[in-house]
Protein backbone atom coordinates (compact mmCIF):
# COMPACT_ATOMS: atom_id res chain seq x y z
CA UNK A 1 18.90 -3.70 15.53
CA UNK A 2 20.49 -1.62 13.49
CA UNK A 3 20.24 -3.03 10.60
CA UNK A 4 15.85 -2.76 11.14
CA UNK A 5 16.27 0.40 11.93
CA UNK A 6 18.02 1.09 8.06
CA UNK A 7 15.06 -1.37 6.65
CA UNK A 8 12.88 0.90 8.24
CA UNK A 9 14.19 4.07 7.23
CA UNK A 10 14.69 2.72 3.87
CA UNK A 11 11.01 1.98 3.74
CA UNK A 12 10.10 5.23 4.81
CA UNK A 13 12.03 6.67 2.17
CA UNK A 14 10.18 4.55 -0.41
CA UNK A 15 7.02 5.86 0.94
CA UNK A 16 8.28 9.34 0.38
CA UNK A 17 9.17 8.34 -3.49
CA UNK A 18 5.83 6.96 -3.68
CA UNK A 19 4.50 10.64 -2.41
CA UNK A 20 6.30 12.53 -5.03
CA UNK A 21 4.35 9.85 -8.09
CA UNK A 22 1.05 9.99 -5.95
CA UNK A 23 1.29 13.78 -6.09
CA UNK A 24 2.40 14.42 -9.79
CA UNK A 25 0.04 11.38 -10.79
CA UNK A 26 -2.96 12.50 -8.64
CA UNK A 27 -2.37 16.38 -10.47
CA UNK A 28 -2.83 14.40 -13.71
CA UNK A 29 -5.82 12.88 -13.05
CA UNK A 30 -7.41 15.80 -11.65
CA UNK A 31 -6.23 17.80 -14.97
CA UNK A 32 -8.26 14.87 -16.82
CA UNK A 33 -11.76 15.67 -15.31
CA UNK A 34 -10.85 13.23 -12.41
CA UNK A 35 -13.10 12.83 -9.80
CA UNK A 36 -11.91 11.73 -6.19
CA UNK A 37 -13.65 10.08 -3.79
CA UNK A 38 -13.68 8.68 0.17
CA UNK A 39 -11.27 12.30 1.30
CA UNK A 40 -12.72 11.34 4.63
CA UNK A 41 -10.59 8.49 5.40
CA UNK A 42 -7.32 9.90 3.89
CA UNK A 43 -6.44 11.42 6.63
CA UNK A 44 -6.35 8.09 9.45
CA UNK A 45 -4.25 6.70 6.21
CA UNK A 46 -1.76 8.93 6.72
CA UNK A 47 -1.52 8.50 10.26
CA UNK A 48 -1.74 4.92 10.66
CA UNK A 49 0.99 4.11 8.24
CA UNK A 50 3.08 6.64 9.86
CA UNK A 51 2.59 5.44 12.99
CA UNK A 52 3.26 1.85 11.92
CA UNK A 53 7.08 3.18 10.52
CA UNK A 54 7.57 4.74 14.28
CA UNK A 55 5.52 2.22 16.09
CA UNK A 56 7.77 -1.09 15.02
CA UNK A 57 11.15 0.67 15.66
CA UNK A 58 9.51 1.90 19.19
CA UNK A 59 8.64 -1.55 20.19
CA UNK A 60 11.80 -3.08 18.68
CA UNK A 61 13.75 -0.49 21.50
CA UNK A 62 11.57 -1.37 24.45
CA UNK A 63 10.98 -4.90 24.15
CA UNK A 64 14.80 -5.95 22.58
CA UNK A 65 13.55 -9.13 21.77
CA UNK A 66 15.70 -12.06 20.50
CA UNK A 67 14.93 -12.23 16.72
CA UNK A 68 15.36 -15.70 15.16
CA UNK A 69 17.27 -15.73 11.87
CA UNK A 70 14.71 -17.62 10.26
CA UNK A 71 11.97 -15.02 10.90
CA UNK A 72 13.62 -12.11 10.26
CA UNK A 73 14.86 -13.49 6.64
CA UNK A 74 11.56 -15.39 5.68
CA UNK A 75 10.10 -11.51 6.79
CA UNK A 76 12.50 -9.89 4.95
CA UNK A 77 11.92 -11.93 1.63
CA UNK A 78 7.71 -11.16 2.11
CA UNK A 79 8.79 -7.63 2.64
CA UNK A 80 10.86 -7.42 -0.70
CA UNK A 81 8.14 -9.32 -2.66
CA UNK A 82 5.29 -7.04 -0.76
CA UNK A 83 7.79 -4.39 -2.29
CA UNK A 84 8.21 -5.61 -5.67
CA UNK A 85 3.90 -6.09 -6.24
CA UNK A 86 3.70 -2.51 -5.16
CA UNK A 87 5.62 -1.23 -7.60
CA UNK A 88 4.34 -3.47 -10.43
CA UNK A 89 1.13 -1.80 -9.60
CA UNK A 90 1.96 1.61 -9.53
CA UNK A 91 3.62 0.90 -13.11
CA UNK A 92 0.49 -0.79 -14.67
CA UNK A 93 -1.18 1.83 -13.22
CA UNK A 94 0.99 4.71 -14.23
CA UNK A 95 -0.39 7.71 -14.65
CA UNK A 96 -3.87 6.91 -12.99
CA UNK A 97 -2.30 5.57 -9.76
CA UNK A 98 -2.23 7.53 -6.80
CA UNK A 99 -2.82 7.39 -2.52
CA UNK A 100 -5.98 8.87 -3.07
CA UNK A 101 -9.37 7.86 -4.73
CA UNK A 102 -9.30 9.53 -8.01
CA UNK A 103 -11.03 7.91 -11.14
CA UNK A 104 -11.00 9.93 -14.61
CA UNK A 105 -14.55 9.56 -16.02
CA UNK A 106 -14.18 7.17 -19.02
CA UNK A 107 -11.34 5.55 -18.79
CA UNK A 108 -12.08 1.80 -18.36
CA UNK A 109 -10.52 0.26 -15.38
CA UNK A 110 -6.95 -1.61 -15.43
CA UNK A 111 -6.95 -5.32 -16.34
CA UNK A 112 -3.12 -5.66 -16.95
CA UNK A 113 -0.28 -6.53 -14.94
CA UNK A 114 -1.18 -8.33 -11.54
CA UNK A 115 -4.71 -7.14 -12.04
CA UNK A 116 -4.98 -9.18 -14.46
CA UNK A 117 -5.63 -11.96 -11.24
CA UNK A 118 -6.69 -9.25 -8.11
CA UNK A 119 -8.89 -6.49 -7.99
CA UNK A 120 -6.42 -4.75 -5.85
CA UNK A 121 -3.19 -5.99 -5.80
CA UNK A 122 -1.77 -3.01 -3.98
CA UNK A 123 -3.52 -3.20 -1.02
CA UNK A 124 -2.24 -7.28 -0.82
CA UNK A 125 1.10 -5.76 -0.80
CA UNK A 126 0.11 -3.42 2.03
CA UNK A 127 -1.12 -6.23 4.14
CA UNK A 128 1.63 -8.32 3.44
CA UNK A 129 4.00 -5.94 4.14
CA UNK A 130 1.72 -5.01 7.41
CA UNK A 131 2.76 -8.10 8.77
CA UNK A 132 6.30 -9.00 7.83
CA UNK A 133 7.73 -6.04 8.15
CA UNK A 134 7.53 -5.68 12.03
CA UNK A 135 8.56 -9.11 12.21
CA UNK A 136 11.90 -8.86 10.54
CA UNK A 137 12.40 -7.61 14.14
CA UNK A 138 9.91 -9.50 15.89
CA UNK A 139 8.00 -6.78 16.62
CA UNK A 140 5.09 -8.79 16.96
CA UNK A 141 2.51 -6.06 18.92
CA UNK A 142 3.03 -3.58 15.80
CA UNK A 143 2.13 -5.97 13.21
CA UNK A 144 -1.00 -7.43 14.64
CA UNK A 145 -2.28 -3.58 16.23
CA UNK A 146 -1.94 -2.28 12.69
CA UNK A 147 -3.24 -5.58 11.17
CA UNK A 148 -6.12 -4.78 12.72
CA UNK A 149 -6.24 -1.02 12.29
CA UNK A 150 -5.80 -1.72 8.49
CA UNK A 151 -8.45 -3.85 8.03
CA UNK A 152 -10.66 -1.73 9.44
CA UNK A 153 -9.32 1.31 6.68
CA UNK A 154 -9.62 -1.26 4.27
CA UNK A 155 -12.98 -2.02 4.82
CA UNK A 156 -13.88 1.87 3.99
CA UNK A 157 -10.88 1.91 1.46
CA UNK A 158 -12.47 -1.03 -0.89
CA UNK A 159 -16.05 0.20 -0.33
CA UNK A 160 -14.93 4.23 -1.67
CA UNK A 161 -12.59 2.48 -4.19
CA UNK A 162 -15.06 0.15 -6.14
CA UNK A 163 -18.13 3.16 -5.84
CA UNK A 164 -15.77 5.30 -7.74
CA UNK A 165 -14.47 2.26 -10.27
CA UNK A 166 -18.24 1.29 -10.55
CA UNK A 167 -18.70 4.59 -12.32
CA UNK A 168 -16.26 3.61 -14.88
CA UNK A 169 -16.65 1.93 -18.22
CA UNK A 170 -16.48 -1.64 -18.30
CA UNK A 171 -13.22 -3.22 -19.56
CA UNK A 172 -13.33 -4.85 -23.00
CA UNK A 173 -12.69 -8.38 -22.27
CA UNK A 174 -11.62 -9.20 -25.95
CA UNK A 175 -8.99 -6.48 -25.99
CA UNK A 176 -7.35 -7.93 -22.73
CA UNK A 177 -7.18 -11.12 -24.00
């Protein structure tokens, strides 16, 4: 138990780092003639993945349950991967990437990096790490109550997201070659 509860806080820590670039990245954009987009749902973001950080170690109290090794290291390796796509986005991205919706008119959307292959990358990491994080502990309510709560903010997420990237340039193909 202990040792979730560190992964956990150690997570939430990350999230905290990734606050401080979202906020200095998200100022930059703005500077640029940014735009942002889909403010309404911002707010449940927040909240939900908050609430996921609290609700996992909550359940992982009450219910004690008996945590096979072989879940909570196969989680643990999804969670460090989940971890590791994350941040390879957020350093193609650089600059431009943020937690909010915020395109800078003319710049051409990112085609480097793992989205090169996805669309959006990040958010696999976010439902990857949705799922196996709970489970490290077998906390097996969590991950499928915000499984579900995320795809419904995804569904809005995606739909704000590719209205604002739709106002972009389009990428040229022969230069990302």
């Amino acid at each position: 138990m202990t040792a979730f509860v560190v992964l956990v806080l150690l997570v939430g820590v990350e999230r905290l780092a990734e606050l401080v670039v979202s906020k200095r990245n998200a100022a930059w954009s703005l500077s640029q003639g940014g735009v942002e987009s889909g403010r309404g749902h911002y707010p449940f973001m927040v909240v939900l993945h908050t609430g996921f950080l609290v609700a996992m170690l909550v359940e992982a109290v009450v219910r004690r349950p008996d945590v096979p090794a072989s879940l909570a290291w196969s989680m643990l390796v999804v969670v460090i991967a989940a971890q590791a796509l994350r941040w390879w986005c957020i350093a193609t991205l650089g600059c431009r990437w943020n937690t909010r919706v915020i395109v800078v008119p003319g710049l051409a959307p990112v085609r480097s990096g793992p989205y090169r292959w996805l669309s959006h990358p990040n958010y696999v990491a976010v439902v990857a790490e949705g799922v196996a994080l709970p489970l490290v502990h077998a906390s097996w309510v969590t991950a499928l109550v915000f499984t579900v709560a995320n795809a419904a903010l995804l569904t809005v997420r995606l739909r704000a997201e590719n209205a604002a990237l739709a106002t972009l340039p389009p990428v040229d193909v022969a230069q990302h070659a």
